[in-house]
PDB file of N, CA and C in Angstrom:
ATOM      1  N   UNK A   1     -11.076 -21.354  -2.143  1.00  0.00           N
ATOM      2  CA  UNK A   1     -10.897 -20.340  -1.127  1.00  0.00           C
ATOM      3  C   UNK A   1      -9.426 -20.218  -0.734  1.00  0.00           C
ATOM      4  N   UNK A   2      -8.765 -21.226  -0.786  1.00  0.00           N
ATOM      5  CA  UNK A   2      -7.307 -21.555  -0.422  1.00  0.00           C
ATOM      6  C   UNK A   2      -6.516 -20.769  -1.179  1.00  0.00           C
ATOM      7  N   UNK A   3      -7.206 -20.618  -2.401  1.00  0.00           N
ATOM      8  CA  UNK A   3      -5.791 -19.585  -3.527  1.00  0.00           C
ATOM      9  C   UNK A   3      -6.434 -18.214  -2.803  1.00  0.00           C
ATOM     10  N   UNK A   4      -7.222 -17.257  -2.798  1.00  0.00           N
ATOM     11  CA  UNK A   4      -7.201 -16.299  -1.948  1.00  0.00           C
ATOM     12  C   UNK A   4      -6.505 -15.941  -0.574  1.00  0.00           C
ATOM     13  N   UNK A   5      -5.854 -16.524  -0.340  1.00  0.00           N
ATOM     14  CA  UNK A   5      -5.495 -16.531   0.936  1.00  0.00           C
ATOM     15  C   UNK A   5      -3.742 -15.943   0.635  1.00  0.00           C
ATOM     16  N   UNK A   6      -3.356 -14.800   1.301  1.00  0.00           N
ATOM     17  CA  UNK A   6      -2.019 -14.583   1.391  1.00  0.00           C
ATOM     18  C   UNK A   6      -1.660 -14.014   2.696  1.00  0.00           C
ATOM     19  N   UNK A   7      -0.601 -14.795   2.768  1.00  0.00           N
ATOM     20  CA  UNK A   7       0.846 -14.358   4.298  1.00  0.00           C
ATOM     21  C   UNK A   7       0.737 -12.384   3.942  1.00  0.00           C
ATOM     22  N   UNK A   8       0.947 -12.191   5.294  1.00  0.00           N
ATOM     23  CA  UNK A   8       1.171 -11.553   5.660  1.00  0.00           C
ATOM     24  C   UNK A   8       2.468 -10.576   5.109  1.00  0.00           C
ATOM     25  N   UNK A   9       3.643 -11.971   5.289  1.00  0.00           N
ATOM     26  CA  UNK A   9       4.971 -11.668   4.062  1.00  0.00           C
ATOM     27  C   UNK A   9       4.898 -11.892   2.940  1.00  0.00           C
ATOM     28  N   UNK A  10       4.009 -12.600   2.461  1.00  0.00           N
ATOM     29  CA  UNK A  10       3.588 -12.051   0.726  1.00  0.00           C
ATOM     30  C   UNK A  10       3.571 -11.150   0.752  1.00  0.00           C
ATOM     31  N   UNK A  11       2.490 -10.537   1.422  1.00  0.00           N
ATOM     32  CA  UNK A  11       2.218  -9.053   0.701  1.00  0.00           C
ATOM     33  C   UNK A  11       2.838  -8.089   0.532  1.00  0.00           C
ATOM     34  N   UNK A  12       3.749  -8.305   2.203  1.00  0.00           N
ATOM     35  CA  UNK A  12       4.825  -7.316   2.020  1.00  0.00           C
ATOM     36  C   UNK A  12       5.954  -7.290   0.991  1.00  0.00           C
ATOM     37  N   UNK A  13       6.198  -8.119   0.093  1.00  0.00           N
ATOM     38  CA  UNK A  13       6.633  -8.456  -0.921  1.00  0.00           C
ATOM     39  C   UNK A  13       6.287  -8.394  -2.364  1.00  0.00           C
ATOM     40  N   UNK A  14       5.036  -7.957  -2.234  1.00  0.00           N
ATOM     41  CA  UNK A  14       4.443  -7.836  -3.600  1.00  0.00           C
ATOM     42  C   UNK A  14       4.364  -5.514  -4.064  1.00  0.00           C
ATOM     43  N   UNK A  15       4.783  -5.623  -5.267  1.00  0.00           N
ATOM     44  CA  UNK A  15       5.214  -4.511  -5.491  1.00  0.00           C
ATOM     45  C   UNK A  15       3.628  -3.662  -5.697  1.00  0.00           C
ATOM     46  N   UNK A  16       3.373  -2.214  -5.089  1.00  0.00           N
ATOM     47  CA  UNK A  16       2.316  -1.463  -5.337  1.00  0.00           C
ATOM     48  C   UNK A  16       2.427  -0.840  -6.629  1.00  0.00           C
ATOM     49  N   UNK A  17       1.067  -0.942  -7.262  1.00  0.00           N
ATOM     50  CA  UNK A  17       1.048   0.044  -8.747  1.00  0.00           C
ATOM     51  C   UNK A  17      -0.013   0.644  -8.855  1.00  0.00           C
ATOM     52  N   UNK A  18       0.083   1.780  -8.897  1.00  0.00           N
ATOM     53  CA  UNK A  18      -1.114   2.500  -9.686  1.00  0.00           C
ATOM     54  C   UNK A  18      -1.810   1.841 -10.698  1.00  0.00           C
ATOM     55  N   UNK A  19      -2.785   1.759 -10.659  1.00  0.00           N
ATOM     56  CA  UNK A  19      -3.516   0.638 -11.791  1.00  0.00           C
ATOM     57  C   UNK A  19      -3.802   2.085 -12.911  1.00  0.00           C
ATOM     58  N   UNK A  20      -3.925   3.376 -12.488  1.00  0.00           N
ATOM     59  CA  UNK A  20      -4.229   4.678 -12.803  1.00  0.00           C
ATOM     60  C   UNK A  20      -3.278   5.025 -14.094  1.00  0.00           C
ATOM     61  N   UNK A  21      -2.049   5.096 -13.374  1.00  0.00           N
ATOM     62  CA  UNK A  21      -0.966   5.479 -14.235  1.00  0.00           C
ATOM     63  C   UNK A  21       0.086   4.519 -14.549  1.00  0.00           C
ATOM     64  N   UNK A  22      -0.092   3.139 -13.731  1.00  0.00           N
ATOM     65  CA  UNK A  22       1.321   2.840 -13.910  1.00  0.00           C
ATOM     66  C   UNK A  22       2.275   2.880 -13.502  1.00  0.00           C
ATOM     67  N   UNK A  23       2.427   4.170 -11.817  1.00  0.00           N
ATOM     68  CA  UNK A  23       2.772   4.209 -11.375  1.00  0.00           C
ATOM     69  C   UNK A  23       3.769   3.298 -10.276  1.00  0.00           C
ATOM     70  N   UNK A  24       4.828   2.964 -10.139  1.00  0.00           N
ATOM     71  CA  UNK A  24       5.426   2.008  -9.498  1.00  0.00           C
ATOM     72  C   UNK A  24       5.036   2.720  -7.785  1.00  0.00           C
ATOM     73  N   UNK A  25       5.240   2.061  -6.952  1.00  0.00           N
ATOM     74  CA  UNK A  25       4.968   3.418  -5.635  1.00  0.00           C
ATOM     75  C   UNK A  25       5.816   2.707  -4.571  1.00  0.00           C
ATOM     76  N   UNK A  26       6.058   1.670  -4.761  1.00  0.00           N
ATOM     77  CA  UNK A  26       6.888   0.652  -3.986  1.00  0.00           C
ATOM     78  C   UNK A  26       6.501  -0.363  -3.017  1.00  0.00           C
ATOM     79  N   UNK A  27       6.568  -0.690  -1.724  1.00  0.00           N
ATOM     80  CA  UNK A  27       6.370  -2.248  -1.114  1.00  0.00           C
ATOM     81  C   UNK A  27       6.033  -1.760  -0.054  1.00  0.00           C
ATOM     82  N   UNK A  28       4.875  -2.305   0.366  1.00  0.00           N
ATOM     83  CA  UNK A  28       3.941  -1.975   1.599  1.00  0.00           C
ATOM     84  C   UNK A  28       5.082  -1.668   3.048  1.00  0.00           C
ATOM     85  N   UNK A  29       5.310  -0.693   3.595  1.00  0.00           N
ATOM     86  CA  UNK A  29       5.967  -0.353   4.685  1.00  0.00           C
ATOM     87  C   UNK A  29       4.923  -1.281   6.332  1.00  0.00           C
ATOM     88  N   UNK A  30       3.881  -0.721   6.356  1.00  0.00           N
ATOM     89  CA  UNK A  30       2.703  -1.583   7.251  1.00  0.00           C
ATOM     90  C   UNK A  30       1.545  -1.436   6.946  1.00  0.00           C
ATOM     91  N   UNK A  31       0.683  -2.243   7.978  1.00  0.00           N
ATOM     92  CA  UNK A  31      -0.646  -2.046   7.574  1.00  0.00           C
ATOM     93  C   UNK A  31      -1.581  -2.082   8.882  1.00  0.00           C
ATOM     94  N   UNK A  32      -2.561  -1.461   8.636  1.00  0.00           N
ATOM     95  CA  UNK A  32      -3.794  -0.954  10.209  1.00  0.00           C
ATOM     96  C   UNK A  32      -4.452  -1.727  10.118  1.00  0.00           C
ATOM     97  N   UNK A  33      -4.503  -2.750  10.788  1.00  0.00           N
ATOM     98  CA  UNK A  33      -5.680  -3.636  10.957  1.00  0.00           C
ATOM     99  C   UNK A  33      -6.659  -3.390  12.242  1.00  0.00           C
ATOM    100  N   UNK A  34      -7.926  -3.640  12.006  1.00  0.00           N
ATOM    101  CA  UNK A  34      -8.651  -3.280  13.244  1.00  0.00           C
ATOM    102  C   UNK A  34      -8.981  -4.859  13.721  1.00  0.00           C
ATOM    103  N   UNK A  35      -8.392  -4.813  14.824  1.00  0.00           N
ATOM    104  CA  UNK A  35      -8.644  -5.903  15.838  1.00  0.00           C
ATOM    105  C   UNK A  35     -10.145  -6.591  16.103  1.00  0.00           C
ATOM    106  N   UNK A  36     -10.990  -5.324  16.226  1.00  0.00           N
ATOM    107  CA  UNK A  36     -12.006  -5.788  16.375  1.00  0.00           C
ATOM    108  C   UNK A  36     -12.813  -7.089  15.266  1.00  0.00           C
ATOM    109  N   UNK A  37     -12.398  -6.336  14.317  1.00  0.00           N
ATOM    110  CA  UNK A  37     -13.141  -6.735  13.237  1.00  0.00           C
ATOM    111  C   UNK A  37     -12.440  -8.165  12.615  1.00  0.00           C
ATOM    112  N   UNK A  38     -11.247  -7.904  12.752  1.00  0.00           N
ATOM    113  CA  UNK A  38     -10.216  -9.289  12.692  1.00  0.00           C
ATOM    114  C   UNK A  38      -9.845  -8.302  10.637  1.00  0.00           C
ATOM    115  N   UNK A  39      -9.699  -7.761  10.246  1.00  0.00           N
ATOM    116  CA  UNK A  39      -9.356  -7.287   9.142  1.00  0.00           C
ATOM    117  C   UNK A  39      -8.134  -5.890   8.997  1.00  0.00           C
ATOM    118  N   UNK A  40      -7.676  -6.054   7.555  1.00  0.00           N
ATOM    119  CA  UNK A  40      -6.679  -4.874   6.866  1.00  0.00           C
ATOM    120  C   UNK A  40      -7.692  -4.033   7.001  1.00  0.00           C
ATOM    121  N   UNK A  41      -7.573  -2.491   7.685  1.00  0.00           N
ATOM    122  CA  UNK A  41      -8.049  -1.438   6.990  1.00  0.00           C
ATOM    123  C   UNK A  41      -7.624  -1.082   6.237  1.00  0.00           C
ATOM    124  N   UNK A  42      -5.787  -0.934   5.586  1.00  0.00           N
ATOM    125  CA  UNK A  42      -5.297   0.075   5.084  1.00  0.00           C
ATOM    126  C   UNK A  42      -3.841  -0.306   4.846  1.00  0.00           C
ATOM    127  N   UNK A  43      -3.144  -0.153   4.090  1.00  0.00           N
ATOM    128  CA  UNK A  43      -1.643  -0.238   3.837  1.00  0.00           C
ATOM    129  C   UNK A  43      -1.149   0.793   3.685  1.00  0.00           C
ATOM    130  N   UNK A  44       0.229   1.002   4.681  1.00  0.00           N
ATOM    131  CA  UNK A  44       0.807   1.816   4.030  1.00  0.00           C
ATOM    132  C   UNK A  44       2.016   1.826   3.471  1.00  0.00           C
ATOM    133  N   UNK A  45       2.501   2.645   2.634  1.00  0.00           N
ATOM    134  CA  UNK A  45       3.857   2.972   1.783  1.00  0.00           C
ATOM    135  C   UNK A  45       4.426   4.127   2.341  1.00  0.00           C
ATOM    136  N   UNK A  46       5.910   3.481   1.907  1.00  0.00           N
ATOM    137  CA  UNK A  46       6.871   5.110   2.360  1.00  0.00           C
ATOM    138  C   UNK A  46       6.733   5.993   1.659  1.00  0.00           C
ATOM    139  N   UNK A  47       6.846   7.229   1.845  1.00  0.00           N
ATOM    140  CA  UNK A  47       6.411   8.509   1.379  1.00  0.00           C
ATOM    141  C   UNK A  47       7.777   8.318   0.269  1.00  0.00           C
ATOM    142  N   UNK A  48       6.935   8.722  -1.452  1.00  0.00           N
ATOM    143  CA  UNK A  48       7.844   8.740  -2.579  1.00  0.00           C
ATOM    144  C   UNK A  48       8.581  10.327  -2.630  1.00  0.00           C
ATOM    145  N   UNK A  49       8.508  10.876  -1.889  1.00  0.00           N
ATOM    146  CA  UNK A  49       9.389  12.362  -1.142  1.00  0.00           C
ATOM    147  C   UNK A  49      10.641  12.399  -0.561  1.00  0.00           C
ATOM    148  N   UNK A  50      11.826  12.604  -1.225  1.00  0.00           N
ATOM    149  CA  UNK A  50      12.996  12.624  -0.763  1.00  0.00           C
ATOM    150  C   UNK A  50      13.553  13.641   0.026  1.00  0.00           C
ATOM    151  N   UNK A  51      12.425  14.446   0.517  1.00  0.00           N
ATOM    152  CA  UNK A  51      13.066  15.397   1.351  1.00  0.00           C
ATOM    153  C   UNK A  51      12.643  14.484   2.607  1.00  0.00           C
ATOM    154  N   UNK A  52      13.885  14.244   3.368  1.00  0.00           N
ATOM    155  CA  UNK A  52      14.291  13.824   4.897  1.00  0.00           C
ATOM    156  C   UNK A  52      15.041  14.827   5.448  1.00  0.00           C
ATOM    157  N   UNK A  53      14.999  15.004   6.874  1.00  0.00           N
ATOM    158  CA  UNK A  53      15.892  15.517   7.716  1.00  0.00           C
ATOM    159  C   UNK A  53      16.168  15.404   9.136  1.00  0.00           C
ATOM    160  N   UNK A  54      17.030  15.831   9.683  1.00  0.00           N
ATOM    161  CA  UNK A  54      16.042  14.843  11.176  1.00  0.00           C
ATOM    162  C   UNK A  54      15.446  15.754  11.849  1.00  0.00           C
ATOM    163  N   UNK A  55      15.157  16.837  11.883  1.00  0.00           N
ATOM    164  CA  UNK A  55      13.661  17.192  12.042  1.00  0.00           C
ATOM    165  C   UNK A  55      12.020  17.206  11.747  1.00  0.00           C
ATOM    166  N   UNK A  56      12.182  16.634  10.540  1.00  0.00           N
ATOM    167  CA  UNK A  56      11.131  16.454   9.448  1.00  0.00           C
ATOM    168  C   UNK A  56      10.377  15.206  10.001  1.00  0.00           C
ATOM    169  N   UNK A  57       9.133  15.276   9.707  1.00  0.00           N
ATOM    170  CA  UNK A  57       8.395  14.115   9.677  1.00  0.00           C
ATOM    171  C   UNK A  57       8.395  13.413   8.336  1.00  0.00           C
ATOM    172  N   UNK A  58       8.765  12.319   8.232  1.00  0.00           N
ATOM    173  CA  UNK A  58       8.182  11.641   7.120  1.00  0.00           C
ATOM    174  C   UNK A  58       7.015  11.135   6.588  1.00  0.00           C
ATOM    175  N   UNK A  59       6.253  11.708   5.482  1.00  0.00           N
ATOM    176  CA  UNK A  59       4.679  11.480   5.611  1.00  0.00           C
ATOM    177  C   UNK A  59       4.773  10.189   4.748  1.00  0.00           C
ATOM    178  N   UNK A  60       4.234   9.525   5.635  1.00  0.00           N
ATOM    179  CA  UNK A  60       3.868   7.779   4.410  1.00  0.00           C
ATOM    180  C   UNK A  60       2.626   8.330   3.942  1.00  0.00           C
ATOM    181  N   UNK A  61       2.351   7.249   2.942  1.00  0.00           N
ATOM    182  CA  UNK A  61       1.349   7.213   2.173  1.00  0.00           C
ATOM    183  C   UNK A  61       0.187   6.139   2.660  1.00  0.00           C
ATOM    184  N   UNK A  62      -1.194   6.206   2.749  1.00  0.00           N
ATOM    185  CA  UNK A  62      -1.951   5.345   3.728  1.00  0.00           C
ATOM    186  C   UNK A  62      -3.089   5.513   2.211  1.00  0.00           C
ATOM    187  N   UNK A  63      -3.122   4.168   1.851  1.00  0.00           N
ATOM    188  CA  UNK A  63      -4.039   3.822   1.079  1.00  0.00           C
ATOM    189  C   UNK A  63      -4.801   2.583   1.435  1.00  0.00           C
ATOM    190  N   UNK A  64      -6.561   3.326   1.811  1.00  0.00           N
ATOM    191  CA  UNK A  64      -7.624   2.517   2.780  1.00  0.00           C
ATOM    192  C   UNK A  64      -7.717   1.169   1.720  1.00  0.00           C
ATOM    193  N   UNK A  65      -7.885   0.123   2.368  1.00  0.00           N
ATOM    194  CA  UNK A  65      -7.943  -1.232   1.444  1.00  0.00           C
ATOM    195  C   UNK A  65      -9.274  -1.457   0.883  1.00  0.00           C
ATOM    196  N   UNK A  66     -10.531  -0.705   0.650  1.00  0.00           N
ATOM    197  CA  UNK A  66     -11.058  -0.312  -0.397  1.00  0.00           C
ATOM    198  C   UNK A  66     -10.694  -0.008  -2.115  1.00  0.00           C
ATOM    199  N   UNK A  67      -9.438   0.620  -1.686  1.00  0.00           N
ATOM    200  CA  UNK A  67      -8.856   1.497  -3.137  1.00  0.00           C
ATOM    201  C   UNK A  67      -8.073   0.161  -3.838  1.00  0.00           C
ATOM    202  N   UNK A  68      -7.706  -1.013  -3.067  1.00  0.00           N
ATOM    203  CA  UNK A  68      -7.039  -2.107  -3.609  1.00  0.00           C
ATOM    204  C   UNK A  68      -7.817  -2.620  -4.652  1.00  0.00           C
ATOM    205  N   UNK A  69      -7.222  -2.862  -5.737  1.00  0.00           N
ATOM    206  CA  UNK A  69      -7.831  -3.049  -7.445  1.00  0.00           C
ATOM    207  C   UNK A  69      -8.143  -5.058  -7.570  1.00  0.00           C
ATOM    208  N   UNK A  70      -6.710  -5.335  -7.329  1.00  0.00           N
ATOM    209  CA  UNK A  70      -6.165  -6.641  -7.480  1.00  0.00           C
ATOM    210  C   UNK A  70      -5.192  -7.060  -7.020  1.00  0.00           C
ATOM    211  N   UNK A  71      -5.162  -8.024  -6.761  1.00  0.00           N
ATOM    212  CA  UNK A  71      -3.784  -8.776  -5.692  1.00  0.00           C
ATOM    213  C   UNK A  71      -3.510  -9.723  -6.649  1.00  0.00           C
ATOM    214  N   UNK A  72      -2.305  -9.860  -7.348  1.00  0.00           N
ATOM    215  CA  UNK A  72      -1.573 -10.845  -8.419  1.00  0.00           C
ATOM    216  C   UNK A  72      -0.896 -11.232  -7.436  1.00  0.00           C
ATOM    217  N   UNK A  73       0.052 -12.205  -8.493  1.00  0.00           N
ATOM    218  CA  UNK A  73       1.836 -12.994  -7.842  1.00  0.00           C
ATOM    219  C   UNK A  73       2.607 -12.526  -7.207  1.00  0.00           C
ATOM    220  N   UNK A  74       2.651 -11.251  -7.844  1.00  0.00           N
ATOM    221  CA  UNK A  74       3.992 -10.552  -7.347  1.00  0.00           C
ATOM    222  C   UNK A  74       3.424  -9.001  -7.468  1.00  0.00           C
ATOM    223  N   UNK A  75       2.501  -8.264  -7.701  1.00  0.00           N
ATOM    224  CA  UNK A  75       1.782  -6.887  -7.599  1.00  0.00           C
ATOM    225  C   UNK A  75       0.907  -6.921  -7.229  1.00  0.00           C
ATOM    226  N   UNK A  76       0.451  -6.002  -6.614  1.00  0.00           N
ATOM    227  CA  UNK A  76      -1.017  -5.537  -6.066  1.00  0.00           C
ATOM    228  C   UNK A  76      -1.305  -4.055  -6.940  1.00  0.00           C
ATOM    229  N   UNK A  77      -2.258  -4.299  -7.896  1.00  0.00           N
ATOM    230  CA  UNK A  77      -3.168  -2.917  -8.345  1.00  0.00           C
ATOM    231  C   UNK A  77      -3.548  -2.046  -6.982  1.00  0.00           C
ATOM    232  N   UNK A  78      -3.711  -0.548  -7.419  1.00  0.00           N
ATOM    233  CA  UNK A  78      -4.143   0.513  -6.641  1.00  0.00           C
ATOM    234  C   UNK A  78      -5.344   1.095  -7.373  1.00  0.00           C
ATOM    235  N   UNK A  79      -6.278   1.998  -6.991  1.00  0.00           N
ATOM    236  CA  UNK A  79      -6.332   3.115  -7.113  1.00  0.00           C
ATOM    237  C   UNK A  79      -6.312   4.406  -6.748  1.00  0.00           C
ATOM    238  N   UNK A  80      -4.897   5.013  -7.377  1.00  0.00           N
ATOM    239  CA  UNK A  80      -4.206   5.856  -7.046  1.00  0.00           C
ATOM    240  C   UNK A  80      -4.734   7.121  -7.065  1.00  0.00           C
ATOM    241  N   UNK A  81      -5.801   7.728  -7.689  1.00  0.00           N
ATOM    242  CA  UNK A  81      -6.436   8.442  -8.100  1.00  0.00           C
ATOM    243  C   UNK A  81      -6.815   9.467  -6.729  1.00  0.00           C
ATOM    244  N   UNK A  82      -6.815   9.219  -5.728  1.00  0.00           N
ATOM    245  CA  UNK A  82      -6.757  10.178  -4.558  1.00  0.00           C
ATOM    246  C   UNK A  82      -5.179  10.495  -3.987  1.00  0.00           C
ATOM    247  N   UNK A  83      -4.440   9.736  -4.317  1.00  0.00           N
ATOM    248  CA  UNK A  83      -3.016   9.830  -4.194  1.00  0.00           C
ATOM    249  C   UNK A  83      -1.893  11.080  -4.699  1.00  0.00           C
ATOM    250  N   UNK A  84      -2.473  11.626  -6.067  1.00  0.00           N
ATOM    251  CA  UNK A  84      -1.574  12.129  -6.874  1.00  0.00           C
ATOM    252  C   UNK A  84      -0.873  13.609  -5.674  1.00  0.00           C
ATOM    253  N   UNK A  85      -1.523  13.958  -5.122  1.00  0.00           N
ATOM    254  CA  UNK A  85      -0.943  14.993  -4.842  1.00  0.00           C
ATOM    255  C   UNK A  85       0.291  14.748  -3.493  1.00  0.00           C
ATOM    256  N   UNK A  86      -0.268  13.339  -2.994  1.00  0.00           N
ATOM    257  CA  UNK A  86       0.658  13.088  -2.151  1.00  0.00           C
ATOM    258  C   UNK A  86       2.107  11.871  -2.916  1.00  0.00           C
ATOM    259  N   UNK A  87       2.582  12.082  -4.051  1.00  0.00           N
ATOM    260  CA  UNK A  87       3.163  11.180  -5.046  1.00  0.00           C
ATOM    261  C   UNK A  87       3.920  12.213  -5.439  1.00  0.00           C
TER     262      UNK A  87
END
């Protein structure tokens, strides 16, 4: 049970991939946990959209921790497959 178990700063350290495409998408920005329940709902990533401005909102990317494939060493699988249009 002990090897399942990862920090908080692991994760934030471990790189996101599309398990789909291959996609690189980058390193968890935060994540929604519901208190109640004591669990991750959801991680999110910075929006792979280079339009900034300082009026603009920046839309992150919020992928529910359902869609999580696999958690390795150093990557975490996705499935990206509801993602593409926001990528």
């Amino acid at each position: 049970m002990e090897g399942d178990l990862f920090s908080l700063v692991n994760l934030k350290d471990m790189e996101i991939i599309d398990a789909n495409t291959g996609t690189k998408l980058g390193f968890i920005k935060d994540l929604k946990i519901n208190c109640d329940e004591h669990r991750i709902m959801s991680i999110i990533l910075p929006s792979q959209t280079s339009k900034m401005s300082l009026f603009s909102k920046n839309e992150d990317i919020e992928v529910p921790w359902k869609d999580i494939k696999k958690i390795g060493v150093d990557v975490i699988l996705i499935d990206g497959g509801k993602l593409s249009d926001k990528v």
